[in-house]
C-alpha atoms as a PDB file:
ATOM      1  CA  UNK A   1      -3.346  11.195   5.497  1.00  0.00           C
ATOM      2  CA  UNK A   2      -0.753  10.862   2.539  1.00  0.00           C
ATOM      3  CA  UNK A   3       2.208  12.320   4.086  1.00  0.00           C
ATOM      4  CA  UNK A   4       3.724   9.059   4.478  1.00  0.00           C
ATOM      5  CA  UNK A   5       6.146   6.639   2.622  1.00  0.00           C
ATOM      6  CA  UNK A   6       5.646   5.752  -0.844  1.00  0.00           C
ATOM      7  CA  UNK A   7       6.083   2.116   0.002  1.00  0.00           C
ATOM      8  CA  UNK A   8       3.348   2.345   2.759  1.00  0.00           C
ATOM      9  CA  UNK A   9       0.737   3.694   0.293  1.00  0.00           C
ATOM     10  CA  UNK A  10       2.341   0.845  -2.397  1.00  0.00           C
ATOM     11  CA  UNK A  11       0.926  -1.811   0.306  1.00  0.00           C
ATOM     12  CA  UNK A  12      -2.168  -0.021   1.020  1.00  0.00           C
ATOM     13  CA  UNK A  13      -3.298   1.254  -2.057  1.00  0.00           C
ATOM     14  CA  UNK A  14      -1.138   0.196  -4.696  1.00  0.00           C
ATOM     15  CA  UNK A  15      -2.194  -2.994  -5.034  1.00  0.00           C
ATOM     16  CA  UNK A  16      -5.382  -1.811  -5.845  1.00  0.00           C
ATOM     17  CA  UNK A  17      -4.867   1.372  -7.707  1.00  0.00           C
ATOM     18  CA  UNK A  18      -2.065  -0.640 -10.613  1.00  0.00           C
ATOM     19  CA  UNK A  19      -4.473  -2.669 -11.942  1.00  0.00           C
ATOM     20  CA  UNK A  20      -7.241  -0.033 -12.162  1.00  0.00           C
ATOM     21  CA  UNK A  21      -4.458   2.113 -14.069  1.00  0.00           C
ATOM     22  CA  UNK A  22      -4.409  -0.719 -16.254  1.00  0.00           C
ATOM     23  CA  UNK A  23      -8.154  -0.253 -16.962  1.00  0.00           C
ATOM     24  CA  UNK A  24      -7.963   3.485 -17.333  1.00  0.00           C
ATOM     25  CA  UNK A  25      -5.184   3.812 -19.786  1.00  0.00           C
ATOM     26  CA  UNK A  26      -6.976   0.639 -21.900  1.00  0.00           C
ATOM     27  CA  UNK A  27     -10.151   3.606 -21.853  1.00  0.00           C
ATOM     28  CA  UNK A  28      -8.813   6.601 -22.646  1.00  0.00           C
ATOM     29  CA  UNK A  29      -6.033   5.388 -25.025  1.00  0.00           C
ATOM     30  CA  UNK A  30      -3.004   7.441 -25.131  1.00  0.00           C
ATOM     31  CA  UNK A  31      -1.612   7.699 -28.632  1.00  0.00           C
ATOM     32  CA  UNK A  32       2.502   8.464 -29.525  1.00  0.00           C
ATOM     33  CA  UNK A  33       2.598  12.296 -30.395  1.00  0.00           C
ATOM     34  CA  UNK A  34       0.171  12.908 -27.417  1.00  0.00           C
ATOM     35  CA  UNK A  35       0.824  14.897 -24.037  1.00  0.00           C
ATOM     36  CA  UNK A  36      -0.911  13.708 -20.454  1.00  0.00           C
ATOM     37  CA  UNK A  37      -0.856  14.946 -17.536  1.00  0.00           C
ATOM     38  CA  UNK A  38      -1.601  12.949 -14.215  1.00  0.00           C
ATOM     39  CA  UNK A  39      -3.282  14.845 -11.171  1.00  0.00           C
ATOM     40  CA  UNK A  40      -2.701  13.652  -7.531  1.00  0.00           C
ATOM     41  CA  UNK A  41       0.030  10.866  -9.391  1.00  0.00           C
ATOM     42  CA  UNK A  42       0.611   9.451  -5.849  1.00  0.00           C
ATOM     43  CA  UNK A  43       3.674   7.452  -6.217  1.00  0.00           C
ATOM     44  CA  UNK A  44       3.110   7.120  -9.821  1.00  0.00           C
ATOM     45  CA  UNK A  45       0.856   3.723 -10.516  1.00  0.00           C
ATOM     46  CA  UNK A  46      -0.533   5.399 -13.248  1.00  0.00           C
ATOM     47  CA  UNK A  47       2.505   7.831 -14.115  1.00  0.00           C
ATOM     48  CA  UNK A  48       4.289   4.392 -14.760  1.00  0.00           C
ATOM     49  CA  UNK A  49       1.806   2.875 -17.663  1.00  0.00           C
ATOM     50  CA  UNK A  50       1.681   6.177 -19.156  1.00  0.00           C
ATOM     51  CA  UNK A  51       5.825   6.308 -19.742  1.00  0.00           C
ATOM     52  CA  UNK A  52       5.318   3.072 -20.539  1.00  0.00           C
ATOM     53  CA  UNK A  53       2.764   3.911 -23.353  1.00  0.00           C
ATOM     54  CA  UNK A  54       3.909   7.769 -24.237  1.00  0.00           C
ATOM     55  CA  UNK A  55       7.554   7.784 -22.780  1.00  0.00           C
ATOM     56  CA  UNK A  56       8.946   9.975 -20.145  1.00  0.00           C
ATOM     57  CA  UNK A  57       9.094  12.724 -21.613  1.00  0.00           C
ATOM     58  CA  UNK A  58       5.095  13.030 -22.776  1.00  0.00           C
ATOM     59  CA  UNK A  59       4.489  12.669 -19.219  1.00  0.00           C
ATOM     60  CA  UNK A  60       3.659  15.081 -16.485  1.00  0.00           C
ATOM     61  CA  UNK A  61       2.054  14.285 -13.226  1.00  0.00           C
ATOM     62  CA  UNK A  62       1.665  16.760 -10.220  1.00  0.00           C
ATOM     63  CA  UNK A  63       0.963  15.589  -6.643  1.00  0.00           C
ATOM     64  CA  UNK A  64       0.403  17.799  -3.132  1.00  0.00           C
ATOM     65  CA  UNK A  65       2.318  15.200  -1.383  1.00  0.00           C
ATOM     66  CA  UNK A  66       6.299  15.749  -0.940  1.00  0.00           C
ATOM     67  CA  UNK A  67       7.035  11.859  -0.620  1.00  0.00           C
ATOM     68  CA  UNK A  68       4.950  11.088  -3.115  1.00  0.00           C
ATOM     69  CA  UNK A  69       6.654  13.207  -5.576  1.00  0.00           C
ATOM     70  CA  UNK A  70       9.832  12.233  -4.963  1.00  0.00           C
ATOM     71  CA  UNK A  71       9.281   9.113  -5.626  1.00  0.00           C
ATOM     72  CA  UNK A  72       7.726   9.317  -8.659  1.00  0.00           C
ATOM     73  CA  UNK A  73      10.168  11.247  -9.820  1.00  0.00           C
ATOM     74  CA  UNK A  74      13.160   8.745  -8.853  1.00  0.00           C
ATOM     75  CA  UNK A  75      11.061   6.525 -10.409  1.00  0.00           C
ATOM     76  CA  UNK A  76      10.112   8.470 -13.499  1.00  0.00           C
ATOM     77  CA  UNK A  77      13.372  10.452 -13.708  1.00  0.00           C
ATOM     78  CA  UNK A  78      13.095  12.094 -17.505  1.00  0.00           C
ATOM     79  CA  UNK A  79       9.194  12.703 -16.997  1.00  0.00           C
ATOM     80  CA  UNK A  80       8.202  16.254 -15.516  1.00  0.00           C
ATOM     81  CA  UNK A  81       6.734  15.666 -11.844  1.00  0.00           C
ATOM     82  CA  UNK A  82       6.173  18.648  -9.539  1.00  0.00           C
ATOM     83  CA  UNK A  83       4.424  19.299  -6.235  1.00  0.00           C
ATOM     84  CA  UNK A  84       1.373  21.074  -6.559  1.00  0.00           C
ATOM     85  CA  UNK A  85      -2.457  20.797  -5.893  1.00  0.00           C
ATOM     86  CA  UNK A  86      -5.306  19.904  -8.782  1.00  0.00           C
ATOM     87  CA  UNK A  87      -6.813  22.969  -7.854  1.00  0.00           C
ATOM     88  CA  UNK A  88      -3.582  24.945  -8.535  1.00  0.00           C
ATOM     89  CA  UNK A  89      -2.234  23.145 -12.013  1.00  0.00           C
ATOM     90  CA  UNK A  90       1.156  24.609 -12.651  1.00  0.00           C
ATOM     91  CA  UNK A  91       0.441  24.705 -16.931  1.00  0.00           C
ATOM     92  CA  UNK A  92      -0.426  26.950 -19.283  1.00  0.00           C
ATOM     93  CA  UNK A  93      -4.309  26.866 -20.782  1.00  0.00           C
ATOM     94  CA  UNK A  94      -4.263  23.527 -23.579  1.00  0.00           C
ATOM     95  CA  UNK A  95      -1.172  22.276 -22.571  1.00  0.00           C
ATOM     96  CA  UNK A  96      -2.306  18.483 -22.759  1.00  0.00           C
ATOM     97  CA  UNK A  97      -4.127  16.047 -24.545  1.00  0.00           C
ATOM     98  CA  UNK A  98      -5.206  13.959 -21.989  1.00  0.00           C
ATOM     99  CA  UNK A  99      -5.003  14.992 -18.507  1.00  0.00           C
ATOM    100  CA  UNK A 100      -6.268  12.420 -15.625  1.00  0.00           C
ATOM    101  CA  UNK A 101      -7.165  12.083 -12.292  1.00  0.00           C
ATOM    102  CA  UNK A 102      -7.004   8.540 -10.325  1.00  0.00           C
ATOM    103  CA  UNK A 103      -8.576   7.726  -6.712  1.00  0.00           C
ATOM    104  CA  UNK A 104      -8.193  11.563  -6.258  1.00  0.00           C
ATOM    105  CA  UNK A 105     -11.434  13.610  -6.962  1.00  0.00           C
ATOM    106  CA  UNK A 106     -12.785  12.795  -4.305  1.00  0.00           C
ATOM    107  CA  UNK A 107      -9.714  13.790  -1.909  1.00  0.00           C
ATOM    108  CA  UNK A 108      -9.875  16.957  -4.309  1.00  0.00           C
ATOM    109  CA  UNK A 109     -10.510  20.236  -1.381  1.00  0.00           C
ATOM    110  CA  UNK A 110     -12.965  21.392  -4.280  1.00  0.00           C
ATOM    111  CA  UNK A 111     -13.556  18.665  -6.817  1.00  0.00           C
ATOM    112  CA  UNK A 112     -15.070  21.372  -8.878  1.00  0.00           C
ATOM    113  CA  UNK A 113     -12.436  23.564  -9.342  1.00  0.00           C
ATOM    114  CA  UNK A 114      -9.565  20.717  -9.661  1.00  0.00           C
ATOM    115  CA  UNK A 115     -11.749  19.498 -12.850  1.00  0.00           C
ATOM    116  CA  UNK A 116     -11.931  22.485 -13.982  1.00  0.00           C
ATOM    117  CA  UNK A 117      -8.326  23.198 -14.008  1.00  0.00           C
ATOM    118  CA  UNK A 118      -8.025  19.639 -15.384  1.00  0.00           C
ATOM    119  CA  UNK A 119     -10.346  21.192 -18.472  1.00  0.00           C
ATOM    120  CA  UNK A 120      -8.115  24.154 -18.608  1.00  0.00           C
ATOM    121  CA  UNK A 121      -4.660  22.530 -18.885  1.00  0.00           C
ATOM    122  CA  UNK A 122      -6.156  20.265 -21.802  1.00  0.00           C
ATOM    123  CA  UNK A 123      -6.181  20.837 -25.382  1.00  0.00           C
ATOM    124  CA  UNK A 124      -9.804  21.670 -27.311  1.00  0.00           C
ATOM    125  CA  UNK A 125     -10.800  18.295 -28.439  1.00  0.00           C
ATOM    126  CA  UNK A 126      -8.689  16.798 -25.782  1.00  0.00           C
ATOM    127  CA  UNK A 127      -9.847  14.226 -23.191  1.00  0.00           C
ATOM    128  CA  UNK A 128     -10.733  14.630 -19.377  1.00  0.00           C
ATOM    129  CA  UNK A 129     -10.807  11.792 -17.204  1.00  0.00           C
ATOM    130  CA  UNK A 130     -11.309  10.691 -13.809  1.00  0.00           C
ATOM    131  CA  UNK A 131     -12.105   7.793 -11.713  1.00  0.00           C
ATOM    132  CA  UNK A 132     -13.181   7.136  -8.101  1.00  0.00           C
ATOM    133  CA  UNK A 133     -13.852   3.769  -6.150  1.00  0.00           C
ATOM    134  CA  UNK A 134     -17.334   3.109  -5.568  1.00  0.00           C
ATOM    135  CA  UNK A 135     -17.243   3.338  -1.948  1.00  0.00           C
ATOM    136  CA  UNK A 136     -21.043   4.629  -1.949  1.00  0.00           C
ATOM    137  CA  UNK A 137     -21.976   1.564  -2.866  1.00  0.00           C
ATOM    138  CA  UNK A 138     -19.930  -0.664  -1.367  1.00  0.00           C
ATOM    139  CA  UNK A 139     -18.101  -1.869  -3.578  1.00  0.00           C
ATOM    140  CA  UNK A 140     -14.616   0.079  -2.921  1.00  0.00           C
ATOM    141  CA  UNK A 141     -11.661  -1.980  -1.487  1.00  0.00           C
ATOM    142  CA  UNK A 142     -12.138  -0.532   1.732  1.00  0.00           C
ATOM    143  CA  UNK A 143     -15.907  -1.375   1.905  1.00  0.00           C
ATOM    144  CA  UNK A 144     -15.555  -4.377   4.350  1.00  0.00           C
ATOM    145  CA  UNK A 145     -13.311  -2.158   6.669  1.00  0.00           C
ATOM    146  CA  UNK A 146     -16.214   0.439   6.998  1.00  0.00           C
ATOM    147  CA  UNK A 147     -19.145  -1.815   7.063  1.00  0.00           C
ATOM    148  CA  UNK A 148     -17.188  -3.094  10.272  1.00  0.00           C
ATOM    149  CA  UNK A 149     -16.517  -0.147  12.024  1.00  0.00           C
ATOM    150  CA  UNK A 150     -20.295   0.998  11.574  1.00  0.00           C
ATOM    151  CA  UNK A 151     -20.945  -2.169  13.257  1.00  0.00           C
ATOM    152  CA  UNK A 152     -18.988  -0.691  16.221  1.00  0.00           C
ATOM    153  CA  UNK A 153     -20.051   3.003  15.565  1.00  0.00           C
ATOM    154  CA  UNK A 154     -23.456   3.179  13.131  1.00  0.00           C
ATOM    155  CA  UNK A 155     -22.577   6.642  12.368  1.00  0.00           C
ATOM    156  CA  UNK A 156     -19.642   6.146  10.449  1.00  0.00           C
ATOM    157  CA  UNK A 157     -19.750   7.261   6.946  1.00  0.00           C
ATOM    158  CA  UNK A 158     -16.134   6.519   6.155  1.00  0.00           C
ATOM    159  CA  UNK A 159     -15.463   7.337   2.427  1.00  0.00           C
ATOM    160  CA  UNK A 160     -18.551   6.606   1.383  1.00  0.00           C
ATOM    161  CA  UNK A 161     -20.174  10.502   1.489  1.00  0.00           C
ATOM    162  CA  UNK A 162     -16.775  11.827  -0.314  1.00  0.00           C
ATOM    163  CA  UNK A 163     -17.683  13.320  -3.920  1.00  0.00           C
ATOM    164  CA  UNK A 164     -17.609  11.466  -6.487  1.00  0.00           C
ATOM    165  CA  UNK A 165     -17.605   7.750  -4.903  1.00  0.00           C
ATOM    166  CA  UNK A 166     -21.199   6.568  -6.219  1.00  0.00           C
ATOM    167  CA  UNK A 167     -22.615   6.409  -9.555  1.00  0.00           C
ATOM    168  CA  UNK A 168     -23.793   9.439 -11.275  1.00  0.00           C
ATOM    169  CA  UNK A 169     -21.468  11.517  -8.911  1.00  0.00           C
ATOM    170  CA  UNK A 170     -18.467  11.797 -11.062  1.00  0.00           C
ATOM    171  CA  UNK A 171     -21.088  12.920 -13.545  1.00  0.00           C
ATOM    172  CA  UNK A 172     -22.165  15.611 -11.673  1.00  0.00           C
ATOM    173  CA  UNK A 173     -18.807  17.228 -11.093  1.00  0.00           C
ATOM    174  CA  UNK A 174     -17.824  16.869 -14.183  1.00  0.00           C
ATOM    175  CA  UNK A 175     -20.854  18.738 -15.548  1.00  0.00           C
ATOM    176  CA  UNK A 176     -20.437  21.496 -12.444  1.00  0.00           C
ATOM    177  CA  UNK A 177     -17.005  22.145 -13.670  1.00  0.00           C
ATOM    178  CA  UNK A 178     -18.549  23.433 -17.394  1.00  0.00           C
ATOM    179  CA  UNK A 179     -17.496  19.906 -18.996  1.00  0.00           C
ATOM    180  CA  UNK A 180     -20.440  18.547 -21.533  1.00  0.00           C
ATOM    181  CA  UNK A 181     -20.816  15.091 -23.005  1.00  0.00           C
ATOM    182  CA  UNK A 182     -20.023  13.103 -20.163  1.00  0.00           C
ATOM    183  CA  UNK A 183     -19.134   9.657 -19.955  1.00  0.00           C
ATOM    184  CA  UNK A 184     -19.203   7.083 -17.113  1.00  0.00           C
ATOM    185  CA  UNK A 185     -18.386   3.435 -16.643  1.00  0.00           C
ATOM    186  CA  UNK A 186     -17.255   0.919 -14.301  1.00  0.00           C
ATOM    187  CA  UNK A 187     -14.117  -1.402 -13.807  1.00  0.00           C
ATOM    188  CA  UNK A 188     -13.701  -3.880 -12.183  1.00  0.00           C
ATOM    189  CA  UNK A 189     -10.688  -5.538  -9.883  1.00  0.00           C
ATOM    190  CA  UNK A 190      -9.919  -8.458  -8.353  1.00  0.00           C
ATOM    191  CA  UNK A 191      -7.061  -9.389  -5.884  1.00  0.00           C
ATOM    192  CA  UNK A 192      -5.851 -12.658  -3.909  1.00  0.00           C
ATOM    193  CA  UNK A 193      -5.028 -12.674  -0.652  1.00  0.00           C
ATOM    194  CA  UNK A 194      -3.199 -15.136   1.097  1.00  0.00           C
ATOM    195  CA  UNK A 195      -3.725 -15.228   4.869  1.00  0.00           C
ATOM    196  CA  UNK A 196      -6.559 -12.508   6.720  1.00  0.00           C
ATOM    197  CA  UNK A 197      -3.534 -10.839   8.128  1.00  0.00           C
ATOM    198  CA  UNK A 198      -2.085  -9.701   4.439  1.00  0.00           C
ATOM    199  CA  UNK A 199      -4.862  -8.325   4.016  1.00  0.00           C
ATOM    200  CA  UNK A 200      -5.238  -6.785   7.545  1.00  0.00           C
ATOM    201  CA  UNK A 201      -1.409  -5.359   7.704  1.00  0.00           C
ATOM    202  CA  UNK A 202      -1.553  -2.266   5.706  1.00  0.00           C
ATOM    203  CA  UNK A 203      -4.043  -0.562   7.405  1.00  0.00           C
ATOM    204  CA  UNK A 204      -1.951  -0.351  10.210  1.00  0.00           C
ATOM    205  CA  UNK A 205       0.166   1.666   7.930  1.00  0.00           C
ATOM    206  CA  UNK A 206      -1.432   5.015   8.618  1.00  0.00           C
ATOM    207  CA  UNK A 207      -2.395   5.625   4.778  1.00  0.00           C
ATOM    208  CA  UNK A 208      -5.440   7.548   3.560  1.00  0.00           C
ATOM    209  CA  UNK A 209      -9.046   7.984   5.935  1.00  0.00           C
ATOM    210  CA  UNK A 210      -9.061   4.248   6.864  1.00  0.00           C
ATOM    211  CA  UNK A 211      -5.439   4.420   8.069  1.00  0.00           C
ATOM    212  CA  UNK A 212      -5.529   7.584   9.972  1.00  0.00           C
ATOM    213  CA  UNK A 213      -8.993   6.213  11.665  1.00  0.00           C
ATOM    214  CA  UNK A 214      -6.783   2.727  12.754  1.00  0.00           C
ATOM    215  CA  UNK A 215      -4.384   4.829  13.935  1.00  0.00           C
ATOM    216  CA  UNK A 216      -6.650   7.055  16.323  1.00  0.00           C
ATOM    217  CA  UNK A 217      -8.841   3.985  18.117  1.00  0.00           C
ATOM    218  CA  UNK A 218      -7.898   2.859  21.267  1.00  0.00           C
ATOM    219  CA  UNK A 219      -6.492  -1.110  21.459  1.00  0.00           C
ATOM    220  CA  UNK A 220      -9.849  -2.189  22.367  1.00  0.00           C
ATOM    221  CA  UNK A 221     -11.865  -0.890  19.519  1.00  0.00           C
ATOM    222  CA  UNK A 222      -8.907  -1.492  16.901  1.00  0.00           C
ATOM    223  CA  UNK A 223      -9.338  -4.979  17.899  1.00  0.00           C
ATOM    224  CA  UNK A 224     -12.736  -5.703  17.509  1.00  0.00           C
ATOM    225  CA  UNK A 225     -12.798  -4.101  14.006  1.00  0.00           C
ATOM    226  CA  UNK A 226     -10.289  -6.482  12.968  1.00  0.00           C
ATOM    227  CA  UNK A 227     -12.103  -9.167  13.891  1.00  0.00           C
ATOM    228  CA  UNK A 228     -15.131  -8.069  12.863  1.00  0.00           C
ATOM    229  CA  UNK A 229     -13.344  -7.669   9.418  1.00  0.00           C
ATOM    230  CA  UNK A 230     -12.141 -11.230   9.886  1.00  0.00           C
ATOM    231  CA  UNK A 231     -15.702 -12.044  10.207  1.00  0.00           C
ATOM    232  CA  UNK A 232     -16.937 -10.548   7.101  1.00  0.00           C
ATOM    233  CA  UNK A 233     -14.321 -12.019   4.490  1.00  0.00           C
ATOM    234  CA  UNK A 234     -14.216 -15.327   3.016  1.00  0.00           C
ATOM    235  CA  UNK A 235     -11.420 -18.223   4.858  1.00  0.00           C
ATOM    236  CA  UNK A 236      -8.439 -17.396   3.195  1.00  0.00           C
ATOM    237  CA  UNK A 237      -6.842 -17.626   0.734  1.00  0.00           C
ATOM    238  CA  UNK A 238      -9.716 -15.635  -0.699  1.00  0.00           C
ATOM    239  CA  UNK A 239     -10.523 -13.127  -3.640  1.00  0.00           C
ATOM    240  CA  UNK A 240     -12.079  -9.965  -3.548  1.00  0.00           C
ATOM    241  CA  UNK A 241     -13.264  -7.410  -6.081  1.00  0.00           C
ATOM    242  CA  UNK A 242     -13.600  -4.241  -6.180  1.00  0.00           C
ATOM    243  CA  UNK A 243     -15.478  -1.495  -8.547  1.00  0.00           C
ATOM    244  CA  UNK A 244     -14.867   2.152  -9.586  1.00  0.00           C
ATOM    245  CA  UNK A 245     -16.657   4.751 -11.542  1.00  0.00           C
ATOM    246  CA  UNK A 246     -15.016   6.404 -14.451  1.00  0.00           C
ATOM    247  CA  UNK A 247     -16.072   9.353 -16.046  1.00  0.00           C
ATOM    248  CA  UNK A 248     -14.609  10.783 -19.379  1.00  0.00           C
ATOM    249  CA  UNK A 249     -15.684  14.068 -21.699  1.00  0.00           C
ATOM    250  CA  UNK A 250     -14.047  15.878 -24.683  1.00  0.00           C
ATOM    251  CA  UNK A 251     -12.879  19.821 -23.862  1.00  0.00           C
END
């Protein structure tokens, strides 16, 4: 699903996910002095604000994705980026500060024990943080591409049954992985659109569930989604917005 091109995701996802990085660093506040680590960096949307904010070299961001690493770290060249999986962190026990996870819990192969590693690469008194599009409730970018391929197949769940993509869910994880004093909120995101088709094009890109389910259809069905998408957004140019659940808590 995320073996592809950084520039593919960019299209796909990025959009999306550099704004919301926006939010996220506004929440948790990195301060100068402080170490952070990024989990599941992607091609480094939120890596970027945080050597903006910190500097390279307070910045360390891990991803299971070769391409994705890469080019974060031709991006990012003096900040320490290395393949590897949340559920594997290569750090030492209270290495970081602040150690985050963006549009990746729920892509986590066990949430649980990728927030726990999260809380055992972090400092005592440090902050753990993680976010996840609301896609249970239909609010996620991707919402109006699922709602239309239920309408073709009802028993489509798309993204909206992975963990932590409803309210209370992040939570819940957080809690199961042994972290206490949990803190959840929403942000918001809004992006214009031009034409149907820009909006359309990048899931033809193969990127993520919704990508790799294009991909598979046959002609027919592919093209009844679309229009069925077409049917459900506003005549362009148009606006949508989309909301995801952050949850925070102290080590």
């Amino acid at each position: 699903m995320f073996d592809v091109a950084a520039e593919s995701y960019g299209r796909f996802m990025g959009q999306w996910s550099e704004p919301l990085a926006d939010h996220l660093v506004s929440l948790v506040a990195p301060e100068p002095g402080q170490r952070v680590l990024d989990v599941g960096c992607g091609p480094g949307a939120l890596t970027g604000r945080l050597v903006e904010r910190l500097g390279p070299e307070a910045v360390a961001a891990v991803d299971p994705s070769a391409p994705f690493v890469a080019a974060t770290r031709a991006r990012f060249p003096g900040a320490d980026v290395r393949e590897a999986a949340a559920e594997s962190l290569p750090y030492d026990d209270d290495t970081f500060d602040l150690c985050l996870a963006q549009l990746v819990v729920h892509f986590m192969a066990d949430p649980v024990a990728g927030l726990r590693e999260m809380a055992r690469v972090t400092r005592p008194g440090g902050l753990v943080a993680a976010s996840v599009w609301d896609h249970g409730g239909g609010r996620g970018p991707l919402s109006p591409f699922w709602s239309a391929v239920r309408s073709l197949r009802p028993g489509e769940s798309g993204e909206s049954s992975l963990p932590g993509s409803r309210e209370h869910d992040l939570t819940r994880l957080f809690a199961e992985a042994g972290l206490t004093g949990v803190t959840e909120t929403e942000q918001g995101v809004t992006l214009g659109f031009p034409s149907f088709e820009a909006w359309w094009e990048p899931y033809t890109l193969g990127v993520g569930p919704a990508g790799a389910y294009v991909g598979r259809m046959a002609p027919k069905d592919r093209d009844v989604v679309r229009e069925r998408c077409r049917e459900r957004l506003p005549a362009p140019p148009f606006e949508l917005s989309s909301w995801a659940w952050t949850a925070t808590a102290r080590v």
